[in-house]
PDB file of N, CA and C in Angstrom:
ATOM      1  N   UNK A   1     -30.407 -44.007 -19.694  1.00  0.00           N
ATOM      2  CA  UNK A   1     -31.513 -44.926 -19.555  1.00  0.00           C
ATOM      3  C   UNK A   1     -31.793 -45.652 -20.863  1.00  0.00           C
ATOM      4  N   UNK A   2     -31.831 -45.213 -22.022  1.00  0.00           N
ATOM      5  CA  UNK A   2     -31.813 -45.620 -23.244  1.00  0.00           C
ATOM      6  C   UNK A   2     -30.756 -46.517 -23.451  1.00  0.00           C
ATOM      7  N   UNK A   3     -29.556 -46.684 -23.340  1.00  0.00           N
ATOM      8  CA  UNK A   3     -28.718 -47.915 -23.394  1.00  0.00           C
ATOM      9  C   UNK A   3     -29.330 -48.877 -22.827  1.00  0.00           C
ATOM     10  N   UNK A   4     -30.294 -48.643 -21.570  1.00  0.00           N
ATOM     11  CA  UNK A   4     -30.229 -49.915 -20.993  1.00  0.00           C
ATOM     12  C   UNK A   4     -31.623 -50.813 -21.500  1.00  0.00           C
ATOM     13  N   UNK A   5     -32.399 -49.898 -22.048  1.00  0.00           N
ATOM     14  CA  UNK A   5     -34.000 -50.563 -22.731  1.00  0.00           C
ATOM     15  C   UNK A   5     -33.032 -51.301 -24.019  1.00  0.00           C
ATOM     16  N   UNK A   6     -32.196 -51.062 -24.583  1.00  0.00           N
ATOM     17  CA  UNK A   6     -31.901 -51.230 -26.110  1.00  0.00           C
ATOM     18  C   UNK A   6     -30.996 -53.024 -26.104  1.00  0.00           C
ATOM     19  N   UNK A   7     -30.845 -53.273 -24.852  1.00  0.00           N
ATOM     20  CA  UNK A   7     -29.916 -54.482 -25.006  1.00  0.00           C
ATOM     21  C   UNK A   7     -31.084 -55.441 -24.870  1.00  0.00           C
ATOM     22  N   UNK A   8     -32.157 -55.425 -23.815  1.00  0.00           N
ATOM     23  CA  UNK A   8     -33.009 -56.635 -23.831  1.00  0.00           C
ATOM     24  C   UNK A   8     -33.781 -56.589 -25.459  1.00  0.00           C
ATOM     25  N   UNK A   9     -34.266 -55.215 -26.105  1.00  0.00           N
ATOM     26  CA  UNK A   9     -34.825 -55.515 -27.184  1.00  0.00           C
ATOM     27  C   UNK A   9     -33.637 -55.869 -28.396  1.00  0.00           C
ATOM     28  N   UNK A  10     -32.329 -55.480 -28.435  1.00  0.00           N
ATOM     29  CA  UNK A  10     -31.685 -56.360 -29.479  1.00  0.00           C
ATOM     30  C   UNK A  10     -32.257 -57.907 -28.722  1.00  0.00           C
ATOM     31  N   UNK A  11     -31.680 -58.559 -28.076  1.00  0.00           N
ATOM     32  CA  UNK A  11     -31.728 -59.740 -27.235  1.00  0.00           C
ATOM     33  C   UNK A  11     -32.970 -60.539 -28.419  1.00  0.00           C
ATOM     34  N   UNK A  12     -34.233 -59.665 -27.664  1.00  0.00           N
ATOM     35  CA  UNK A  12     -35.498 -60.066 -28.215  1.00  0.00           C
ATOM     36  C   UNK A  12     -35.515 -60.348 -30.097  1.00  0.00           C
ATOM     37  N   UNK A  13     -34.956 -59.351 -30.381  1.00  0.00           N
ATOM     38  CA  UNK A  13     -35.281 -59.357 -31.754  1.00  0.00           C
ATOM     39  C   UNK A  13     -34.575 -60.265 -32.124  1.00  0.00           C
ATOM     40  N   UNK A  14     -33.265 -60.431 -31.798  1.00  0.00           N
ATOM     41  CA  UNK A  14     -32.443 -61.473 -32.586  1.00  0.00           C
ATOM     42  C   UNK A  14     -32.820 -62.835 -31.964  1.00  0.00           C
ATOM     43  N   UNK A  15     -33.536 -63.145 -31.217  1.00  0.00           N
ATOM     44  CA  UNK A  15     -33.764 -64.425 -30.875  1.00  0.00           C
ATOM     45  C   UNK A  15     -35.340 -64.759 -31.868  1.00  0.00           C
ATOM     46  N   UNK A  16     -36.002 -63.366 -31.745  1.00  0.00           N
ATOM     47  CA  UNK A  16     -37.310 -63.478 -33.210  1.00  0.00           C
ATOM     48  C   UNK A  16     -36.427 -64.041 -34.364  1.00  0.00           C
ATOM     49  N   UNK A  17     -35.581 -63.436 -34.560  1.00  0.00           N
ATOM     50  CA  UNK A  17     -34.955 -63.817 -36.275  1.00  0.00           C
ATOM     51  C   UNK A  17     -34.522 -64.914 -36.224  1.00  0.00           C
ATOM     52  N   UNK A  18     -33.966 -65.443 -35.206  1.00  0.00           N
ATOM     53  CA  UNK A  18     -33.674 -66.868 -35.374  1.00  0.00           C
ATOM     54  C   UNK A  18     -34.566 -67.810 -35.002  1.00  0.00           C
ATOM     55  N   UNK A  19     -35.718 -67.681 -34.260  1.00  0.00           N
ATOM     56  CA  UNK A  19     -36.670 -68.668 -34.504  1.00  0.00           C
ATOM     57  C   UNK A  19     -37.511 -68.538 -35.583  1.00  0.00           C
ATOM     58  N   UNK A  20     -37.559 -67.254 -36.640  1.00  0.00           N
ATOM     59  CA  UNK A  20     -38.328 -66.960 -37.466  1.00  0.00           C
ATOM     60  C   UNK A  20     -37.549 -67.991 -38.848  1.00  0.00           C
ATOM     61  N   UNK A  21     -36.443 -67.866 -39.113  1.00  0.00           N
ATOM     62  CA  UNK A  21     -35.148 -68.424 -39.983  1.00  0.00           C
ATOM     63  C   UNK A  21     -35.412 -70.339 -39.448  1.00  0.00           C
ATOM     64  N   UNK A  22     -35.511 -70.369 -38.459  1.00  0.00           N
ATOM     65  CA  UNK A  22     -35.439 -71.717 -38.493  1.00  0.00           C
ATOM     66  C   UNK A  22     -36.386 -72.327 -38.504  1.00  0.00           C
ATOM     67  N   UNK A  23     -37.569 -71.626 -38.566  1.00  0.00           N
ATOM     68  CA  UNK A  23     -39.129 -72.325 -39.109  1.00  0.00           C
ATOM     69  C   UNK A  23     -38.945 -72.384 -40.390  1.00  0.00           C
ATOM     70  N   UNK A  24     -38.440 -71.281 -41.530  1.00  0.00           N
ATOM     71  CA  UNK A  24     -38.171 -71.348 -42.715  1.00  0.00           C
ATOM     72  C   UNK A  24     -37.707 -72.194 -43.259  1.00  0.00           C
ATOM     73  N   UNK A  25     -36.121 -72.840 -42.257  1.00  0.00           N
ATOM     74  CA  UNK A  25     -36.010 -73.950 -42.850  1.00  0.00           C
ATOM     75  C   UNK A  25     -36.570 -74.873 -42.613  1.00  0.00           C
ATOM     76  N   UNK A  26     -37.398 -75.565 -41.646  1.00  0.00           N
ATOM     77  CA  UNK A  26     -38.180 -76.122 -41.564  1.00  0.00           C
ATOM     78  C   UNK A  26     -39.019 -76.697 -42.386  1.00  0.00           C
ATOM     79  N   UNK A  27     -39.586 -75.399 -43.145  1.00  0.00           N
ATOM     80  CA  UNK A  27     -40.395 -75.814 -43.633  1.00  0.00           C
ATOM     81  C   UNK A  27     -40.276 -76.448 -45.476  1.00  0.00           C
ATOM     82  N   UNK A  28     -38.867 -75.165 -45.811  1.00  0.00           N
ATOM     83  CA  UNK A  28     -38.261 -75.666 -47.035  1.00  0.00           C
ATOM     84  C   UNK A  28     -37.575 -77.184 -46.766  1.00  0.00           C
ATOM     85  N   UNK A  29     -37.626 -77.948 -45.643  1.00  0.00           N
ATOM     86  CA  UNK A  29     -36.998 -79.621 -45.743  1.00  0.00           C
ATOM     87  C   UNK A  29     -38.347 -80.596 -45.902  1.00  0.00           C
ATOM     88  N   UNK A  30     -39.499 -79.775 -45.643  1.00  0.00           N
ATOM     89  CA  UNK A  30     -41.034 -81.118 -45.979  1.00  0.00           C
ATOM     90  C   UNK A  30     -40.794 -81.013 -47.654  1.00  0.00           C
ATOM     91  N   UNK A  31     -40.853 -82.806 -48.048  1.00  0.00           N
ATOM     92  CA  UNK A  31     -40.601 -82.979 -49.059  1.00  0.00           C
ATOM     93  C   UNK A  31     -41.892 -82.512 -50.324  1.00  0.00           C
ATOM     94  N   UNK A  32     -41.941 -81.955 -51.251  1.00  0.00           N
ATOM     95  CA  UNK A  32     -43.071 -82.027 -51.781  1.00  0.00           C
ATOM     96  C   UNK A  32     -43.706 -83.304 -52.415  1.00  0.00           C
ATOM     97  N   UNK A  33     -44.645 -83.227 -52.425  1.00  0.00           N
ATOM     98  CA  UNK A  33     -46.254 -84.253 -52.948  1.00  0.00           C
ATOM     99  C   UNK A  33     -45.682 -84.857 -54.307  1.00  0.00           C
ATOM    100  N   UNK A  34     -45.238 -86.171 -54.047  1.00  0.00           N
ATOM    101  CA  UNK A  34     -45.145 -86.566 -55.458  1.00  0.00           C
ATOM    102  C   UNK A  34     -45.162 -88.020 -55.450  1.00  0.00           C
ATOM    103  N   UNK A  35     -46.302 -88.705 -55.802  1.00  0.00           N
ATOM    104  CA  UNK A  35     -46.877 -90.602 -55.645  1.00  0.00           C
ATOM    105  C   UNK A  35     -45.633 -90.765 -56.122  1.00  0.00           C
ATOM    106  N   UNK A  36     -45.014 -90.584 -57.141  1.00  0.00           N
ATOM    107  CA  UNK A  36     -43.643 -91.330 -57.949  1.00  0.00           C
ATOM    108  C   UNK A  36     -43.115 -91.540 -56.841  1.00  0.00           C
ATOM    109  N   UNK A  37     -42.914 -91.008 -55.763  1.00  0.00           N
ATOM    110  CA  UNK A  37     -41.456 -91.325 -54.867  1.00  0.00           C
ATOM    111  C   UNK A  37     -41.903 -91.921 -54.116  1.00  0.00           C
ATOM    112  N   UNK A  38     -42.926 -92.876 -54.115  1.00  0.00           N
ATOM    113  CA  UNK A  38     -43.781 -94.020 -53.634  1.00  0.00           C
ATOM    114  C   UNK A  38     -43.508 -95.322 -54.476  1.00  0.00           C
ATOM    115  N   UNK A  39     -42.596 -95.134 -55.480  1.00  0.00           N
ATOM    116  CA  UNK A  39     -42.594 -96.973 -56.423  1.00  0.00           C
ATOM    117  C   UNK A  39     -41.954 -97.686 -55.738  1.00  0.00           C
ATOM    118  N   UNK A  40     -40.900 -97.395 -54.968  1.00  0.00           N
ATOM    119  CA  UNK A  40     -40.083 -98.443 -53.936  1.00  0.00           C
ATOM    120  C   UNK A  40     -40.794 -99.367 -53.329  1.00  0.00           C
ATOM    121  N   UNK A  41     -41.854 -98.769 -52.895  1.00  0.00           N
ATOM    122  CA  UNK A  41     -42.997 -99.290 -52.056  1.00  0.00           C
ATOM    123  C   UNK A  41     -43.942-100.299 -53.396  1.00  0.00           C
ATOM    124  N   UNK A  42     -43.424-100.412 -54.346  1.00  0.00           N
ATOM    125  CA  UNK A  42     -44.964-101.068 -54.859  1.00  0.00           C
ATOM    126  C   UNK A  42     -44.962-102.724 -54.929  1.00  0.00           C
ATOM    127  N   UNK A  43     -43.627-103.187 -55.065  1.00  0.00           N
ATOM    128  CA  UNK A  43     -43.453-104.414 -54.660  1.00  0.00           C
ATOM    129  C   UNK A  43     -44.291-104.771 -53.637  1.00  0.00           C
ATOM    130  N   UNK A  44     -44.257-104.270 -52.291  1.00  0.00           N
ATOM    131  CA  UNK A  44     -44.341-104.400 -51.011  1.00  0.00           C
ATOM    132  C   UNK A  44     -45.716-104.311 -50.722  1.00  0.00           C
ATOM    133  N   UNK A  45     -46.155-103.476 -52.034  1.00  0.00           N
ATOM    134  CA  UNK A  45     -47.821-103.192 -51.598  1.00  0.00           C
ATOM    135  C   UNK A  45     -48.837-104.103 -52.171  1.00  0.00           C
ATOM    136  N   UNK A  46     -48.001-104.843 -53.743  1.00  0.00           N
ATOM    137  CA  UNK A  46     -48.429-105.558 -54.646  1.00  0.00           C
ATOM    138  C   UNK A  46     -48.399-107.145 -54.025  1.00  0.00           C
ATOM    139  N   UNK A  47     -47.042-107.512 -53.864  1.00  0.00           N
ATOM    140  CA  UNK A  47     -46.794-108.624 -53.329  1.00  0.00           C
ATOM    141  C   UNK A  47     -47.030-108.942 -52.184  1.00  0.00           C
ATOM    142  N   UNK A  48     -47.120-108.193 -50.886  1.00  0.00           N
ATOM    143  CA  UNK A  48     -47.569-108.006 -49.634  1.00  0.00           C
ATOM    144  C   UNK A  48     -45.957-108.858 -48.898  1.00  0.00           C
ATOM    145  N   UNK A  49     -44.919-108.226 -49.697  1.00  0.00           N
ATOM    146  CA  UNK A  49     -43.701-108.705 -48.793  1.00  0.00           C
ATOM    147  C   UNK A  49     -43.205-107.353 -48.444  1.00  0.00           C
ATOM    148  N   UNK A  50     -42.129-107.613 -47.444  1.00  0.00           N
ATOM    149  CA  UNK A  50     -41.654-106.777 -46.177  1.00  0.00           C
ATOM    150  C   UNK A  50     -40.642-105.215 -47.100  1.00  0.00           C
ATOM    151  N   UNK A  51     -41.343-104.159 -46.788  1.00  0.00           N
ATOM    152  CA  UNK A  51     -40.672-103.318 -47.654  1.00  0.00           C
ATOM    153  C   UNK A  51     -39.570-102.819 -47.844  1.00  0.00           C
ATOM    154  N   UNK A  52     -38.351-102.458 -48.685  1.00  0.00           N
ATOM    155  CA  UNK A  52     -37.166-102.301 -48.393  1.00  0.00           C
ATOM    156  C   UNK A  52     -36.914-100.785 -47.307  1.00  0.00           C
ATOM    157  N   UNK A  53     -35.923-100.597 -47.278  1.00  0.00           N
ATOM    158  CA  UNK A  53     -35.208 -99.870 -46.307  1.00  0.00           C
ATOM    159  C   UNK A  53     -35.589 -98.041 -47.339  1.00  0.00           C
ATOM    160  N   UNK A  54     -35.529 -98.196 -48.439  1.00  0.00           N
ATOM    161  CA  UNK A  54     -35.675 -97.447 -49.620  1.00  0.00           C
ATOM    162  C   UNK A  54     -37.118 -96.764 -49.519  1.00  0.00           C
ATOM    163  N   UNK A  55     -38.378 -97.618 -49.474  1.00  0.00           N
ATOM    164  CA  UNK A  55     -39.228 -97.602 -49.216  1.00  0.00           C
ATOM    165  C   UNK A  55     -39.929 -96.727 -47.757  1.00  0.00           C
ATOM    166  N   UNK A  56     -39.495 -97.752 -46.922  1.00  0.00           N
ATOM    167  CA  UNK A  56     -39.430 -96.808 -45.445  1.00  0.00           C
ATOM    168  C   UNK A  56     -39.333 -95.396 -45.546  1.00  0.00           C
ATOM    169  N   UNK A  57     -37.657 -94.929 -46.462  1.00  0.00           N
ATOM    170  CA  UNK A  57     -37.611 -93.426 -45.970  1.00  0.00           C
ATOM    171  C   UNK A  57     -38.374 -92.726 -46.823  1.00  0.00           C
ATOM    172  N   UNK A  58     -38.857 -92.958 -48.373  1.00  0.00           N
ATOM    173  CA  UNK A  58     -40.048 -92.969 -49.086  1.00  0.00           C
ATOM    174  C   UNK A  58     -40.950 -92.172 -48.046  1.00  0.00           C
ATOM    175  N   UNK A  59     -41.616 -93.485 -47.494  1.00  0.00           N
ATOM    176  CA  UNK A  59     -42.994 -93.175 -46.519  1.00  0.00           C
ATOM    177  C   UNK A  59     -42.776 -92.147 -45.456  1.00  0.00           C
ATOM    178  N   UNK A  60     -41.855 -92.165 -45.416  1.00  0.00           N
ATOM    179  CA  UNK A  60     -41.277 -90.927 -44.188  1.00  0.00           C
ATOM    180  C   UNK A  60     -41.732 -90.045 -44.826  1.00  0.00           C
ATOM    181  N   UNK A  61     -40.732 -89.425 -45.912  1.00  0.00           N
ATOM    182  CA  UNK A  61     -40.757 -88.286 -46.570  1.00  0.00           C
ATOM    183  C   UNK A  61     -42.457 -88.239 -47.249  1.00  0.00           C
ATOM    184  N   UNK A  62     -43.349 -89.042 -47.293  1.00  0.00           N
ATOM    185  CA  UNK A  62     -44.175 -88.407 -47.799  1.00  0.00           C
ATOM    186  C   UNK A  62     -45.699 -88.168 -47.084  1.00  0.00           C
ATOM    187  N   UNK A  63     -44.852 -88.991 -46.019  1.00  0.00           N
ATOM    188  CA  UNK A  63     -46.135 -89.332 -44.835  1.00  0.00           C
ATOM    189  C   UNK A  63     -46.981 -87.861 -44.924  1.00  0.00           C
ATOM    190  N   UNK A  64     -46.416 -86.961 -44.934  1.00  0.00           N
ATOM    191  CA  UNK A  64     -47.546 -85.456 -44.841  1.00  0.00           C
ATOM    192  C   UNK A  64     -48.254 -85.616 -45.911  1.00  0.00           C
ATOM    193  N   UNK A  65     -48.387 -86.505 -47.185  1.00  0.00           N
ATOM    194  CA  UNK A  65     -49.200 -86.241 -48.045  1.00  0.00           C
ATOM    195  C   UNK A  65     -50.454 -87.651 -48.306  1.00  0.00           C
ATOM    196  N   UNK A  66     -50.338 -88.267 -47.431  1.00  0.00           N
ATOM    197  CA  UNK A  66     -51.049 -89.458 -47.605  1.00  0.00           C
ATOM    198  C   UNK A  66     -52.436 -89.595 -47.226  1.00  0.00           C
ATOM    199  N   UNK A  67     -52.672 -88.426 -46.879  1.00  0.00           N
ATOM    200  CA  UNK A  67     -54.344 -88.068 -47.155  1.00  0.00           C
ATOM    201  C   UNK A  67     -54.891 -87.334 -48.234  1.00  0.00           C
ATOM    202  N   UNK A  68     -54.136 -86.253 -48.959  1.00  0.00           N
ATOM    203  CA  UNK A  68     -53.993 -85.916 -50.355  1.00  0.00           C
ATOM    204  C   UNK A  68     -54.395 -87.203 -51.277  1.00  0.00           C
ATOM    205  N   UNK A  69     -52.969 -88.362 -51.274  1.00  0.00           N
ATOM    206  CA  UNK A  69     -53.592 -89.688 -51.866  1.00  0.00           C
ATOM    207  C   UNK A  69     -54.402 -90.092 -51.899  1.00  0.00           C
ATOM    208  N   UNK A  70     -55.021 -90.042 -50.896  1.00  0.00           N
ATOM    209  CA  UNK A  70     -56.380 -90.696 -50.648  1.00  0.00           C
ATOM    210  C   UNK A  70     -57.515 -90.279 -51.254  1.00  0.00           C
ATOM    211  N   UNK A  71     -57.488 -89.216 -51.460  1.00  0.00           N
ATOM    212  CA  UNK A  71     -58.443 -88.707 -52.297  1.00  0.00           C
ATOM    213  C   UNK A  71     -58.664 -88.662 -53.550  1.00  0.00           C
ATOM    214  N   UNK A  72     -57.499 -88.884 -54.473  1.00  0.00           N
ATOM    215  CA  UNK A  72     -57.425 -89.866 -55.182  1.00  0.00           C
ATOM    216  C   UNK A  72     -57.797 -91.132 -55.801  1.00  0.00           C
ATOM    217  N   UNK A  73     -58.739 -91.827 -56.642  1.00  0.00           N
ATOM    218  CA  UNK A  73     -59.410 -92.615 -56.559  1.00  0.00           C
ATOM    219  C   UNK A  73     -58.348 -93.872 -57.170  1.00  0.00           C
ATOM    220  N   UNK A  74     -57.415 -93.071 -57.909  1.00  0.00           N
ATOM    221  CA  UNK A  74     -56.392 -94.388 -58.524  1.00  0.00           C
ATOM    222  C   UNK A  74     -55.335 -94.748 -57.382  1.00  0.00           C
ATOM    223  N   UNK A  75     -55.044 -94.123 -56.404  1.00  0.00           N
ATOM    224  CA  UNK A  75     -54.095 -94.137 -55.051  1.00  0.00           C
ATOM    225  C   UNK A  75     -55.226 -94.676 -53.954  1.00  0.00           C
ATOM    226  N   UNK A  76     -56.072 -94.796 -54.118  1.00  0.00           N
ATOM    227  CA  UNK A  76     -57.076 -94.763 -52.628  1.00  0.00           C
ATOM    228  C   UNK A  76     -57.087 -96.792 -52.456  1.00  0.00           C
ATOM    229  N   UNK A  77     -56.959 -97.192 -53.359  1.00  0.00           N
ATOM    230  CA  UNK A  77     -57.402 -98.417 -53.430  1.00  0.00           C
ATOM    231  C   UNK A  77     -55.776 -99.256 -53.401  1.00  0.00           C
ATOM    232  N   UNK A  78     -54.872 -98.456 -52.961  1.00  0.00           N
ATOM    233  CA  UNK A  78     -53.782 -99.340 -52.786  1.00  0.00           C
ATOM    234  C   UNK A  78     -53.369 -99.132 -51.308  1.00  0.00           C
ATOM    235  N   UNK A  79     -53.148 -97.676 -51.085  1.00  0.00           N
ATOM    236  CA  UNK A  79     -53.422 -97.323 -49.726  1.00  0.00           C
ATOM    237  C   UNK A  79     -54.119 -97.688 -48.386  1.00  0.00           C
ATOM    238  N   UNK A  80     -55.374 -97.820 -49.084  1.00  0.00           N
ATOM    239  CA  UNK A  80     -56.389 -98.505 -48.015  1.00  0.00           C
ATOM    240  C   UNK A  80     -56.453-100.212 -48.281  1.00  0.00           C
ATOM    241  N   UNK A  81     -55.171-100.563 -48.697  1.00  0.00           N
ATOM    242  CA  UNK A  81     -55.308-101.992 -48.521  1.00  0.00           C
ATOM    243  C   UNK A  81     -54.510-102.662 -47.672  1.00  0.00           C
ATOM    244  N   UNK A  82     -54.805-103.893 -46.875  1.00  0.00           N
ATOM    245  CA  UNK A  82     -53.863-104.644 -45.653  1.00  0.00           C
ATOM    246  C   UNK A  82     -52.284-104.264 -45.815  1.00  0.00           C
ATOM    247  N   UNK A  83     -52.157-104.326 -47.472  1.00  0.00           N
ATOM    248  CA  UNK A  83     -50.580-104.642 -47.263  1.00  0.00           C
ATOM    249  C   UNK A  83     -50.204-103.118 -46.912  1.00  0.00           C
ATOM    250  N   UNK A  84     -50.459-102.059 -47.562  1.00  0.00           N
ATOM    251  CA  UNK A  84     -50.071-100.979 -47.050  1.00  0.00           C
ATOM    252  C   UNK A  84     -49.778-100.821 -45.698  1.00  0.00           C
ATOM    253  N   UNK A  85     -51.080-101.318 -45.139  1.00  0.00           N
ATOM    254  CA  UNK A  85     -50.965-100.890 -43.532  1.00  0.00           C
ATOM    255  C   UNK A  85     -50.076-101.838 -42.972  1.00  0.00           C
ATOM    256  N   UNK A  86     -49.405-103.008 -43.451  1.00  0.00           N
ATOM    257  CA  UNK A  86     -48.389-103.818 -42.796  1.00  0.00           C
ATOM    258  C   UNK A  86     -47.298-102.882 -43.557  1.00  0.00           C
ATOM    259  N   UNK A  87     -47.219-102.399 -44.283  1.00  0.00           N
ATOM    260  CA  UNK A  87     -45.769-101.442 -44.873  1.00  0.00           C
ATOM    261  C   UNK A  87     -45.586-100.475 -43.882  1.00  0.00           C
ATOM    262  N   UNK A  88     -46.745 -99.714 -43.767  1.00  0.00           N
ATOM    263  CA  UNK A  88     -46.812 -98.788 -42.601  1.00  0.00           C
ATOM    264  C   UNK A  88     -46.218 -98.997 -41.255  1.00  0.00           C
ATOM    265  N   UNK A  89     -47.018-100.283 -40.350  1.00  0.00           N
ATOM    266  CA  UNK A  89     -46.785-100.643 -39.194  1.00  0.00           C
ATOM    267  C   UNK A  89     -44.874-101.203 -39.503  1.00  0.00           C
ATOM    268  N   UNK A  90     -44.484-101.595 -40.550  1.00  0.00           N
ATOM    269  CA  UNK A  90     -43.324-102.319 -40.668  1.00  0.00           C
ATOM    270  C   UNK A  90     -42.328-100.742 -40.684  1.00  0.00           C
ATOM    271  N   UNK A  91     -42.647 -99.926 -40.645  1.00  0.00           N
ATOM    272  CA  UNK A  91     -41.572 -98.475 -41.284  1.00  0.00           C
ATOM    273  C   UNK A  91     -42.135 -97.796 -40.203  1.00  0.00           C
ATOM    274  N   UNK A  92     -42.872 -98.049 -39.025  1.00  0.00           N
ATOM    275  CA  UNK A  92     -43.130 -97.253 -38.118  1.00  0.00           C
ATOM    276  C   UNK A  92     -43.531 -96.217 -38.699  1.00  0.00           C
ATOM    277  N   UNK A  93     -44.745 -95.735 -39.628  1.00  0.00           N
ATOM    278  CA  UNK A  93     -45.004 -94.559 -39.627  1.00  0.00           C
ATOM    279  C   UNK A  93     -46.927 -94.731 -39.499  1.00  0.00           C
ATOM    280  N   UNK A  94     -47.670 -93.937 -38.260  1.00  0.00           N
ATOM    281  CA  UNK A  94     -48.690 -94.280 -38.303  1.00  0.00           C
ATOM    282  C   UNK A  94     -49.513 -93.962 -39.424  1.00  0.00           C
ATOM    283  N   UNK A  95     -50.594 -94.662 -39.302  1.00  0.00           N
ATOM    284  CA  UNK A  95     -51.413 -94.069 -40.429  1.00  0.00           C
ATOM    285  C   UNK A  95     -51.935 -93.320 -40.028  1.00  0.00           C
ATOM    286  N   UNK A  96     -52.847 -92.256 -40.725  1.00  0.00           N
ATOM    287  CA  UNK A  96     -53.103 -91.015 -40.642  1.00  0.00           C
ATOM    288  C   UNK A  96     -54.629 -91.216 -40.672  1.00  0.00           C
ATOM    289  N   UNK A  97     -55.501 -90.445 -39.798  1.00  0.00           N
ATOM    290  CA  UNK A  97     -56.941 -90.552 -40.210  1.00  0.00           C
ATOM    291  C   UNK A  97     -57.555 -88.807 -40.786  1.00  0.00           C
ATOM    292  N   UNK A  98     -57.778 -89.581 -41.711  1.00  0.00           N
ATOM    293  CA  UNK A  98     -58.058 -89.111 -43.002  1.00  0.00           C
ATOM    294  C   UNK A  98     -59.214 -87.818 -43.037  1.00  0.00           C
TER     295      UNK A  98
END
């Protein structure tokens, strides 16, 4: 009887370890918090022209931190301006409410 309880709980466990392992990586691929990897974007935010391709994956990668920015008083005032939000809407990434 014991052989037969022991195959569904390997089953179980090793399917825990691998959804446990692949949240891990998960979570080691969110880029960390860093405005610098936002300059691509400053043309685009300054000049209010169409942002490069560079930029875009920028905003991707940092989109989880753009309420952090915001709080920020030297980041808050570039962010919350038109051109941003046309950088935004142009790179498909929504804006975030804050």
């Amino acid at each position: 009887m014991k052989a037969y309880c022991t195959k569904p709980v390997l089953i179980t466990c090793t399917i825990l370890l691998f959804l446990i392992l692949a949240q891990e990586n998960r979570a080691a691929a969110v880029e960390p918090c860093n405005p610098m990897q936002l300059m691509p974007c400053e043309e685009a935010i300054v000049k209010g022209s169409n942002p490069s391709k560079l930029c875009c994956d920028r905003l991707k990668q940092q989109q989880h931190c753009v309420c952090q920015y915001m709080k920020n008083p030297n980041f808050k005032s570039f962010l919350g301006s038109p051109n941003a939000k046309k950088i935004a809407t142009h790179c498909h990434c929504p804006i975030p409410k804050c």
